[in-house]
PDB file of N, CA and C in Angstrom:
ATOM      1  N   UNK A   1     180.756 170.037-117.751  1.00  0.00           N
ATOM      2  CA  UNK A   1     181.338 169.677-116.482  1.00  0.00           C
ATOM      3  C   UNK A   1     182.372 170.746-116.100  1.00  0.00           C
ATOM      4  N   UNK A   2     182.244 171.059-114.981  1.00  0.00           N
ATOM      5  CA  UNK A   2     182.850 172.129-114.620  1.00  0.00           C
ATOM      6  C   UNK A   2     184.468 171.968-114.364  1.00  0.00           C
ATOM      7  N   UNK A   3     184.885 170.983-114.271  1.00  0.00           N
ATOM      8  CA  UNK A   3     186.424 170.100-114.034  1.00  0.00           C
ATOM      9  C   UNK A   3     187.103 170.536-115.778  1.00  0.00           C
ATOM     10  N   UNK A   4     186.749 169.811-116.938  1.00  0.00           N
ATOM     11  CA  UNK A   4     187.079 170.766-117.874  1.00  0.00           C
ATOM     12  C   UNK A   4     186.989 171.767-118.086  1.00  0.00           C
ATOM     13  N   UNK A   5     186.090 172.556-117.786  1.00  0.00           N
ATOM     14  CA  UNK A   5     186.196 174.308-117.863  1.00  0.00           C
ATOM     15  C   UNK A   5     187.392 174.647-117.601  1.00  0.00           C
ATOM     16  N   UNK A   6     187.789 173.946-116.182  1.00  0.00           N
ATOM     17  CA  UNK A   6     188.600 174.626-115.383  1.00  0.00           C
ATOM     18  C   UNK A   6     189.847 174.116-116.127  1.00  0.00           C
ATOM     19  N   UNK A   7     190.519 173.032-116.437  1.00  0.00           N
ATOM     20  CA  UNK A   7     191.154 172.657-117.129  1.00  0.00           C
ATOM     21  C   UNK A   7     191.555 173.681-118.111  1.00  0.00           C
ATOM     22  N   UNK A   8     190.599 173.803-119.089  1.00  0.00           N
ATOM     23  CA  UNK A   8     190.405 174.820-120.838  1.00  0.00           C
ATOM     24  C   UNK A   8     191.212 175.708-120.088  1.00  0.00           C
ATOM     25  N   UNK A   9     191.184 176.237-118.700  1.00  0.00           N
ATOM     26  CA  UNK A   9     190.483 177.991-118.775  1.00  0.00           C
ATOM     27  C   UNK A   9     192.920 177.501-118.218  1.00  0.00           C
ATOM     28  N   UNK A  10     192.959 176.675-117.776  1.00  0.00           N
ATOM     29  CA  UNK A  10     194.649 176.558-117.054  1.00  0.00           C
ATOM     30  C   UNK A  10     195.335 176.549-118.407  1.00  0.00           C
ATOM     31  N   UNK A  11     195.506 176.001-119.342  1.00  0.00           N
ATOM     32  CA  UNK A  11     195.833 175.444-121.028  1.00  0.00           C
ATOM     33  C   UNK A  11     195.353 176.478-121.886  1.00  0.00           C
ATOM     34  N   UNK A  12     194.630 178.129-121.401  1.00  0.00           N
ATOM     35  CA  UNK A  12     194.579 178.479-122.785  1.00  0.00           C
ATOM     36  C   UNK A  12     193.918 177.898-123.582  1.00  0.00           C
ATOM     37  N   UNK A  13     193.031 176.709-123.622  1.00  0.00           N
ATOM     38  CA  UNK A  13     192.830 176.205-124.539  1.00  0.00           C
ATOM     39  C   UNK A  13     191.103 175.976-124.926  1.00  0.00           C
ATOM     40  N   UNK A  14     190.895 175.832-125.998  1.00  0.00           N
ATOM     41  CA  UNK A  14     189.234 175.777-126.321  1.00  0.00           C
ATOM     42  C   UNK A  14     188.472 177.088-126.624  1.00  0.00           C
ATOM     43  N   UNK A  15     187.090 177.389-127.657  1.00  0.00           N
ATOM     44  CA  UNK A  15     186.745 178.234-127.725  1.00  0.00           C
ATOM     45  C   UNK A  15     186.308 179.384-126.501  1.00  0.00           C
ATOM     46  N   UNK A  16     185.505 179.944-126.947  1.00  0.00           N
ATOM     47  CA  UNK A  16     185.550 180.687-125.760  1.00  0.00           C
ATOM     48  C   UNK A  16     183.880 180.938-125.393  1.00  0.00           C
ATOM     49  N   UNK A  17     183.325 179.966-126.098  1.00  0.00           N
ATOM     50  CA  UNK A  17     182.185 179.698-126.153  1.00  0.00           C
ATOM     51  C   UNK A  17     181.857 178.772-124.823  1.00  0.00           C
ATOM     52  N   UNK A  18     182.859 177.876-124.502  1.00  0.00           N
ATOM     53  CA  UNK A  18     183.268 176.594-123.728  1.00  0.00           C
ATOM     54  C   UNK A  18     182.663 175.041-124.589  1.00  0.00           C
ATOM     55  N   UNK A  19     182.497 175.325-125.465  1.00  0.00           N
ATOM     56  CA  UNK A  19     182.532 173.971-126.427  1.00  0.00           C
ATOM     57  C   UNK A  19     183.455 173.484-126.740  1.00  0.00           C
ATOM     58  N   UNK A  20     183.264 171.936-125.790  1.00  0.00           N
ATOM     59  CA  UNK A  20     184.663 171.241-126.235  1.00  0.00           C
ATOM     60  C   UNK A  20     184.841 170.863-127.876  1.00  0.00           C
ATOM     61  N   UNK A  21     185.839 170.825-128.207  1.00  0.00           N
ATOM     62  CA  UNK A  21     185.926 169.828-129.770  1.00  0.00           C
ATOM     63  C   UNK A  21     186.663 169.139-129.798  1.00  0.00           C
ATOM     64  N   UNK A  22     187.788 169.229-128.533  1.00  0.00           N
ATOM     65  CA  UNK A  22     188.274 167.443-128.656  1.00  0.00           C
ATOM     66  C   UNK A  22     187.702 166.481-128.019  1.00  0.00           C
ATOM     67  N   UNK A  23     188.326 165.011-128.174  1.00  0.00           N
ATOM     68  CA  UNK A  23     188.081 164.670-127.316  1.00  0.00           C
ATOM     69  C   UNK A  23     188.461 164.317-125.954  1.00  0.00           C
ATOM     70  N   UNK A  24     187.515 163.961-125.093  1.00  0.00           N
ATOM     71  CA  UNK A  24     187.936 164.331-123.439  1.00  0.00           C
ATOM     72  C   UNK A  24     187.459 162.613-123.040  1.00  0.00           C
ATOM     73  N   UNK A  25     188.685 162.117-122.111  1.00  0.00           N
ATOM     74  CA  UNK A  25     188.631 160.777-121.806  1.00  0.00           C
ATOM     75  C   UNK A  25     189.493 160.544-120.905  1.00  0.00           C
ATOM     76  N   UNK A  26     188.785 159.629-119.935  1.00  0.00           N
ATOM     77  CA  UNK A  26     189.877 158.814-118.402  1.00  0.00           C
ATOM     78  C   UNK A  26     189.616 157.545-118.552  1.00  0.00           C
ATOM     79  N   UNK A  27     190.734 157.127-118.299  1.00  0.00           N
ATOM     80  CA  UNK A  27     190.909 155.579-118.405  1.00  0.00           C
ATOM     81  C   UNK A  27     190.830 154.661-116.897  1.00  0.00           C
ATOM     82  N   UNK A  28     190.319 153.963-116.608  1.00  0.00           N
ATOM     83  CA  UNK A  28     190.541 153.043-115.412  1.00  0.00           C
ATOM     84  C   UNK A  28     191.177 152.029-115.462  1.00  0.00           C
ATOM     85  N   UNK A  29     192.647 151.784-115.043  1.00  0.00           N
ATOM     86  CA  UNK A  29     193.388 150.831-114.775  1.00  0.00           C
ATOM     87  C   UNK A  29     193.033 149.363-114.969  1.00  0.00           C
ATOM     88  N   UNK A  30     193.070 148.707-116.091  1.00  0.00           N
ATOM     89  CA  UNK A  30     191.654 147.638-115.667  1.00  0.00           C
ATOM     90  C   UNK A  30     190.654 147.381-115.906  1.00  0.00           C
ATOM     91  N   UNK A  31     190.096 148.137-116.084  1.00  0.00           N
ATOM     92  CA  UNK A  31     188.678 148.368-116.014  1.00  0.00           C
ATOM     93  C   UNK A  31     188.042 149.054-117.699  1.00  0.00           C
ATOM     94  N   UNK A  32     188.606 149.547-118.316  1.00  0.00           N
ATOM     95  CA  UNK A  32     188.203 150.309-118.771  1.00  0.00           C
ATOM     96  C   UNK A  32     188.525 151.994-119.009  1.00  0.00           C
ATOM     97  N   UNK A  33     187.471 152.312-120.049  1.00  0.00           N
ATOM     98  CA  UNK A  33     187.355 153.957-120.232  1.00  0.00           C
ATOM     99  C   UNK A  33     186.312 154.698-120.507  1.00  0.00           C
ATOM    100  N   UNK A  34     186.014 156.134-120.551  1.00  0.00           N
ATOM    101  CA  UNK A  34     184.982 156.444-121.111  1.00  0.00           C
ATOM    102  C   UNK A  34     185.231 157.782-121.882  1.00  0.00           C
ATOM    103  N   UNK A  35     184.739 157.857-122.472  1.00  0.00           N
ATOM    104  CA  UNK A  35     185.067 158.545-124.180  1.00  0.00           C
ATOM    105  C   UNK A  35     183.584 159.721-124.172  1.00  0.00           C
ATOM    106  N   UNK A  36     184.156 160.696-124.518  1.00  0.00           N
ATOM    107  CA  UNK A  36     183.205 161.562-124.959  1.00  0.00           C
ATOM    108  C   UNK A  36     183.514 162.763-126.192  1.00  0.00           C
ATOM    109  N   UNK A  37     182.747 163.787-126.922  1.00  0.00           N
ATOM    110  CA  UNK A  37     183.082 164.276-127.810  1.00  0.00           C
ATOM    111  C   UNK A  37     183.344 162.954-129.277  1.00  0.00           C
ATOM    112  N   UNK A  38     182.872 162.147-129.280  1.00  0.00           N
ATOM    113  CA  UNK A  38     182.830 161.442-130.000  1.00  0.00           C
ATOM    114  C   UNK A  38     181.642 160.822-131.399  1.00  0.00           C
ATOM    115  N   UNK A  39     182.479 161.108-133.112  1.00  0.00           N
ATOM    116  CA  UNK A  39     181.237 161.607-133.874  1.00  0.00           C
ATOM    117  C   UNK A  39     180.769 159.783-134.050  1.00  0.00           C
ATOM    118  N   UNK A  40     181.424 158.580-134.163  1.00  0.00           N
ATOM    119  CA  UNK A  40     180.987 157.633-134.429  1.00  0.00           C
ATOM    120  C   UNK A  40     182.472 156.386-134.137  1.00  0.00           C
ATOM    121  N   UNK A  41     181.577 155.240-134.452  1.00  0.00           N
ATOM    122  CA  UNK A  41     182.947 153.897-134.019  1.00  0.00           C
ATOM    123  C   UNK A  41     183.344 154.001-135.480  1.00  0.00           C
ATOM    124  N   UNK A  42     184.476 153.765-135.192  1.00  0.00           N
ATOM    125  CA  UNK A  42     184.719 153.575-137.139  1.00  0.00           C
ATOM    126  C   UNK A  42     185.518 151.885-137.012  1.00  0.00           C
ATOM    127  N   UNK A  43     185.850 151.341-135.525  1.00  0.00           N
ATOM    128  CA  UNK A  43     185.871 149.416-135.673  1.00  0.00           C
ATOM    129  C   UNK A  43     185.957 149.409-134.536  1.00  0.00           C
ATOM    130  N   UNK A  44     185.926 147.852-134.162  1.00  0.00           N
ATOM    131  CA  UNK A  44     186.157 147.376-133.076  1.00  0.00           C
ATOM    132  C   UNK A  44     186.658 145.604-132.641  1.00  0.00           C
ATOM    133  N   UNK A  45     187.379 145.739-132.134  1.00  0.00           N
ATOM    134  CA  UNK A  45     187.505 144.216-132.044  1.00  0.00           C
ATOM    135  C   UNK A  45     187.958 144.308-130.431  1.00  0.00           C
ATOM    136  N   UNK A  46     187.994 143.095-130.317  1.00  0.00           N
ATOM    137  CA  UNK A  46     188.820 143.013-128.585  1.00  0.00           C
ATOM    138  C   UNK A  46     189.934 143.245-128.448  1.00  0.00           C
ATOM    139  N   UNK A  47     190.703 143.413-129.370  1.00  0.00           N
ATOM    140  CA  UNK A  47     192.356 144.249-129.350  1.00  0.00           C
ATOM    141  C   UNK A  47     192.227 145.965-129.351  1.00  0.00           C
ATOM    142  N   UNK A  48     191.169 146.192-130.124  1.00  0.00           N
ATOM    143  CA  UNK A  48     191.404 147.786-131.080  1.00  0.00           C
ATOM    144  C   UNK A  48     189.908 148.248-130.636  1.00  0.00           C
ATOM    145  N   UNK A  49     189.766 149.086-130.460  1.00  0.00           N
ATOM    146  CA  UNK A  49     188.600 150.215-131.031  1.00  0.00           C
ATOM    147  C   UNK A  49     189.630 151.362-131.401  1.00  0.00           C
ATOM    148  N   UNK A  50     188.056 151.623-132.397  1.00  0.00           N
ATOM    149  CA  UNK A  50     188.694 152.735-133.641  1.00  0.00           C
ATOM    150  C   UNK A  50     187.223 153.909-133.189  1.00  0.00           C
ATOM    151  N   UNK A  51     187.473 155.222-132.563  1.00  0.00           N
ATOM    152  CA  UNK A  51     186.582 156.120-132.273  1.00  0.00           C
ATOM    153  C   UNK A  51     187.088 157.521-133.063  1.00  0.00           C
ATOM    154  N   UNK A  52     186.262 157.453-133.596  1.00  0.00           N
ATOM    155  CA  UNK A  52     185.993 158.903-135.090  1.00  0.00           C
ATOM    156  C   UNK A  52     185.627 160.394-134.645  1.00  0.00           C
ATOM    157  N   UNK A  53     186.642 161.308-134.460  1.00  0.00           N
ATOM    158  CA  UNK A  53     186.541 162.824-134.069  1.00  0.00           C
ATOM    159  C   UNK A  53     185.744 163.331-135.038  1.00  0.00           C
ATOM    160  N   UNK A  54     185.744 164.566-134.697  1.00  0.00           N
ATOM    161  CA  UNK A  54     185.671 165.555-135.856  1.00  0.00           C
ATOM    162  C   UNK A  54     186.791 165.833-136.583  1.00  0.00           C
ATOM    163  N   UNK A  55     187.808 165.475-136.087  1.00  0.00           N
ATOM    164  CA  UNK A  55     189.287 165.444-136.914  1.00  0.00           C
ATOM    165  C   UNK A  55     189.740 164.999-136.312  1.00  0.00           C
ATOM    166  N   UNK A  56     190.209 163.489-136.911  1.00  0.00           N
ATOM    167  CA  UNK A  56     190.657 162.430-136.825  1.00  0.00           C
ATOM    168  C   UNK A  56     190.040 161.342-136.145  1.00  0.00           C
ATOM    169  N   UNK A  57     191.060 160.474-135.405  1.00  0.00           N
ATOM    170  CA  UNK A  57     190.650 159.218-134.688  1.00  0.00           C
ATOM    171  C   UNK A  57     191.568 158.994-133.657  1.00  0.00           C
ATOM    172  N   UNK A  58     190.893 158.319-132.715  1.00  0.00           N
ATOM    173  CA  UNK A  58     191.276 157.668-130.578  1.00  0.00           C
ATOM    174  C   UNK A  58     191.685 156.329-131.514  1.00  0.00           C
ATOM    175  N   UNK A  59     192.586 155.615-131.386  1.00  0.00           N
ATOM    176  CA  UNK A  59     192.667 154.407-131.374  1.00  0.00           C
ATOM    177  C   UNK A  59     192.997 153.725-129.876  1.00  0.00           C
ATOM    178  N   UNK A  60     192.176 152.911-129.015  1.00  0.00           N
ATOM    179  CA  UNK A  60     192.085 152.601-128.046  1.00  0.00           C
ATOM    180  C   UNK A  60     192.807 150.767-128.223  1.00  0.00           C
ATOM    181  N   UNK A  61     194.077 150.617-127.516  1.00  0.00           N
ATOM    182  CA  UNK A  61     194.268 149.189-127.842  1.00  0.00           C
ATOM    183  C   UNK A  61     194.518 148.735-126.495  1.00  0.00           C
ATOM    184  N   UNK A  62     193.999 147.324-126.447  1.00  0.00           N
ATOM    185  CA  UNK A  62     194.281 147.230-124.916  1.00  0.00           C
ATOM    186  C   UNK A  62     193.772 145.179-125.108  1.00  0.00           C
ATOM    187  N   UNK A  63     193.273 144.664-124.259  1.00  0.00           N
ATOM    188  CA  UNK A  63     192.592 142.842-124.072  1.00  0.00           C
ATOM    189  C   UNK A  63     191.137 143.001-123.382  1.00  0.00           C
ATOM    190  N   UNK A  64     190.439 142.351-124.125  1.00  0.00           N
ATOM    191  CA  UNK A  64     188.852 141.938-123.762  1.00  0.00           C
ATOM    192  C   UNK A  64     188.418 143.280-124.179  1.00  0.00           C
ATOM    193  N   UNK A  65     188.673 143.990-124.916  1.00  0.00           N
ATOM    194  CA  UNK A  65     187.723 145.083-125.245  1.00  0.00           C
ATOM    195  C   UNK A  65     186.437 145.230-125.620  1.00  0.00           C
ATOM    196  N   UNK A  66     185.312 145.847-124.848  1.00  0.00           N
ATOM    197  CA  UNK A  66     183.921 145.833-125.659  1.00  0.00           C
ATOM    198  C   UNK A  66     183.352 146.824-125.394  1.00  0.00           C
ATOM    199  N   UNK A  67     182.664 147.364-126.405  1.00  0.00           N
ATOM    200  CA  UNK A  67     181.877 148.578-126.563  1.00  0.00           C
ATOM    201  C   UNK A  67     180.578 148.701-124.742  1.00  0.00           C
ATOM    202  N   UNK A  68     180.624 149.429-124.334  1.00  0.00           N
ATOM    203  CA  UNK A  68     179.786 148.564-123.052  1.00  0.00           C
ATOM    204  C   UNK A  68     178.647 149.761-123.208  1.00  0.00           C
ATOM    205  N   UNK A  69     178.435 150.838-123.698  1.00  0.00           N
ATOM    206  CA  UNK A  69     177.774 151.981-124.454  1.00  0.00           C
ATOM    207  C   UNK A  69     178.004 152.790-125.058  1.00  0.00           C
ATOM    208  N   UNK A  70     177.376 153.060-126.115  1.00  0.00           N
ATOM    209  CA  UNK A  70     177.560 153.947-127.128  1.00  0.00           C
ATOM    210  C   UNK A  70     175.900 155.151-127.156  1.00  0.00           C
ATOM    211  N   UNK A  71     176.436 156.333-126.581  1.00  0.00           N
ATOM    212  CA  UNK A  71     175.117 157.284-127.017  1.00  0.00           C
ATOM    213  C   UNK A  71     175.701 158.372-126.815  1.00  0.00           C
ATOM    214  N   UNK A  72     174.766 158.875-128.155  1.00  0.00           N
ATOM    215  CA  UNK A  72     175.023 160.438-128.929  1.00  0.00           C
ATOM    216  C   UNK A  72     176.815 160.179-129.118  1.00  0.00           C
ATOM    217  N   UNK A  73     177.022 161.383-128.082  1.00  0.00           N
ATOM    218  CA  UNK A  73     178.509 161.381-127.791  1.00  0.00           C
ATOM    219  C   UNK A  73     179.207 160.564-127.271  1.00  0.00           C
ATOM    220  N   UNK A  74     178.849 159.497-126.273  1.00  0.00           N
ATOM    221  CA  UNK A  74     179.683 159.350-125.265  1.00  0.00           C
ATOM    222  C   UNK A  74     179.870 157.624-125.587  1.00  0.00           C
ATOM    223  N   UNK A  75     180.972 156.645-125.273  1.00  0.00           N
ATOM    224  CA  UNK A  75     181.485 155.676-125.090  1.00  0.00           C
ATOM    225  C   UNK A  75     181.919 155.084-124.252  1.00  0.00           C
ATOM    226  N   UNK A  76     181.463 154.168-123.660  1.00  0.00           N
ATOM    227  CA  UNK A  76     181.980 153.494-122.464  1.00  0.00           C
ATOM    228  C   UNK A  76     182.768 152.466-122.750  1.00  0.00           C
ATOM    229  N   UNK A  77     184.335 152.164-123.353  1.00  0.00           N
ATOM    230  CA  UNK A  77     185.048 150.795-123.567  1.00  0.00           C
ATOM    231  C   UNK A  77     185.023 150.177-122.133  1.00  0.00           C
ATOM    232  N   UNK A  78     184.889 148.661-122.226  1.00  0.00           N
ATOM    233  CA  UNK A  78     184.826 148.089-120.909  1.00  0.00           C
ATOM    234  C   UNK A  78     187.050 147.178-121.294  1.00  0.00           C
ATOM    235  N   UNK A  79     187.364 146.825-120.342  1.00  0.00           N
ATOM    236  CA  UNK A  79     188.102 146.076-120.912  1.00  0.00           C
ATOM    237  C   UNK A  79     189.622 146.531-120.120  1.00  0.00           C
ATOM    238  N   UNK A  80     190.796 146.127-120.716  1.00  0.00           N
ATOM    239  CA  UNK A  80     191.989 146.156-120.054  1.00  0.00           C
ATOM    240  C   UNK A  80     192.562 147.637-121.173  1.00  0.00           C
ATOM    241  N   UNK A  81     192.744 148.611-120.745  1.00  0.00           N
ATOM    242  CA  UNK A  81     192.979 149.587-122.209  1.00  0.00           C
ATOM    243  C   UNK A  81     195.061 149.850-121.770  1.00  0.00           C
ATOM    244  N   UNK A  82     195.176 149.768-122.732  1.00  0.00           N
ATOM    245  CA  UNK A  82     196.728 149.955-122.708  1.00  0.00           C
ATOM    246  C   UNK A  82     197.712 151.030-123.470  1.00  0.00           C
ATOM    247  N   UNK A  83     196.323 151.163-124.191  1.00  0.00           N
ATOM    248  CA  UNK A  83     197.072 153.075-124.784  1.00  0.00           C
ATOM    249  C   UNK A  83     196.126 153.483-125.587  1.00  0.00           C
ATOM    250  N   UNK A  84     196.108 154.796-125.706  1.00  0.00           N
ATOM    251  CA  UNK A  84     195.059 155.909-126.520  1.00  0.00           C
ATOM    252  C   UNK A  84     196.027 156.534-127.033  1.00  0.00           C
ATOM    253  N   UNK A  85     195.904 156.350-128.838  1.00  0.00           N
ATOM    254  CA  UNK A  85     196.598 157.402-129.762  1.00  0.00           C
ATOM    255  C   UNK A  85     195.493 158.139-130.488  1.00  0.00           C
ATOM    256  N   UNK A  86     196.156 159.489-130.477  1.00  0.00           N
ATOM    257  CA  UNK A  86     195.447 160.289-131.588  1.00  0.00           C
ATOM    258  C   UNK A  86     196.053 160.276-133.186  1.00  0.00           C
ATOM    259  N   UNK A  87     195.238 160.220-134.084  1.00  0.00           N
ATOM    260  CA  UNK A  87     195.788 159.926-135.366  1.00  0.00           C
ATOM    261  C   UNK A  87     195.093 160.985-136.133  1.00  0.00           C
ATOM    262  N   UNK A  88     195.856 161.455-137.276  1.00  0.00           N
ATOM    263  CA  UNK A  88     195.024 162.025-138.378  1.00  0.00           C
ATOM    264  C   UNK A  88     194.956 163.665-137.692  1.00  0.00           C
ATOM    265  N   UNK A  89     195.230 164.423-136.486  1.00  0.00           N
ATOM    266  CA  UNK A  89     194.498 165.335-136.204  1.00  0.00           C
ATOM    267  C   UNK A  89     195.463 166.699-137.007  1.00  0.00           C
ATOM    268  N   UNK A  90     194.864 167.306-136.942  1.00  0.00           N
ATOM    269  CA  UNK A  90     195.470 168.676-138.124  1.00  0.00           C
ATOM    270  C   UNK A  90     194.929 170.205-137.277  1.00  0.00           C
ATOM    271  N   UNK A  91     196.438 170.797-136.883  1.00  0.00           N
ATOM    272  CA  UNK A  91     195.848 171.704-135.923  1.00  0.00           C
ATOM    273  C   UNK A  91     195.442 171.975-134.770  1.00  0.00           C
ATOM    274  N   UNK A  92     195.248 173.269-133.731  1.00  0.00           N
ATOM    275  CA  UNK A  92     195.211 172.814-132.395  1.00  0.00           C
ATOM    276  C   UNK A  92     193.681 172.515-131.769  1.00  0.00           C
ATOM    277  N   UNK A  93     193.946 171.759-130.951  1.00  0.00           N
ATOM    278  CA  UNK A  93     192.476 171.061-130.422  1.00  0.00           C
ATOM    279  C   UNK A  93     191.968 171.512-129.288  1.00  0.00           C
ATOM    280  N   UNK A  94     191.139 172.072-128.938  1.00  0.00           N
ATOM    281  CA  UNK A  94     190.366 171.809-127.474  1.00  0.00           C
ATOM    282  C   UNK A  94     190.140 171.558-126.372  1.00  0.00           C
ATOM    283  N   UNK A  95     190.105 170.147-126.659  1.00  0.00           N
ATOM    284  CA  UNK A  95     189.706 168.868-126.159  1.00  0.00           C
ATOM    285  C   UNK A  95     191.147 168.587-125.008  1.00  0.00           C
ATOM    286  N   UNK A  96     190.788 166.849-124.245  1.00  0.00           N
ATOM    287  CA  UNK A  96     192.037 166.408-124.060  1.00  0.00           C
ATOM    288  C   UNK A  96     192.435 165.231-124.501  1.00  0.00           C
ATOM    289  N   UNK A  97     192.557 165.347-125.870  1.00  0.00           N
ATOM    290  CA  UNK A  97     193.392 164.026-126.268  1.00  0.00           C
ATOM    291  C   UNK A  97     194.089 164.694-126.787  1.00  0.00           C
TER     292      UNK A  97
END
């Protein structure tokens, strides 16, 4: 998507290949989020999802949370989301989390 390129290219940031390796995610007020760059769920409940980088983990906490798709990369949480932490990460990232 050409909106991150442009992003990478303002931040210095990311290979120079344009492969993202973090991860990249917008949240909707309400509504939800959607998640990409993502290697697997590592939990989930209606309080928490737990989404697994290549280094580290999104912990997504928020009410009514549910997985609403999961493919290859990408995640769609449906639900009320109330914060995204990055945990575990080591080093500079890519991505935008």
């Amino acid at each position: 998507m050409r909106l991150w390129q442009e992003i990478r290219e303002q931040l210095n940031e990311g290979p120079p290949d344009g492969v993202v390796t973090g991860a990249l995610y917008t949240v909707w007020e309400g509504k939800g989020g959607y998640f990409q760059n993502i290697r697997s769920l590592g939990a989930f409940s209606p309080q928490e999802v737990v989404l697994c980088l290549r280094r580290g983990t999104l912990r997504v906490a928020g009410e009514n949370l549910c997985v609403a798709k999961y493919c290859e990369s990408d995640v769609f949480i449906r639900g009320s989301i109330f914060s995204v932490a990055r945990e575990g990460s080591e080093g500079k990232n890519g991505g935008g989390a």
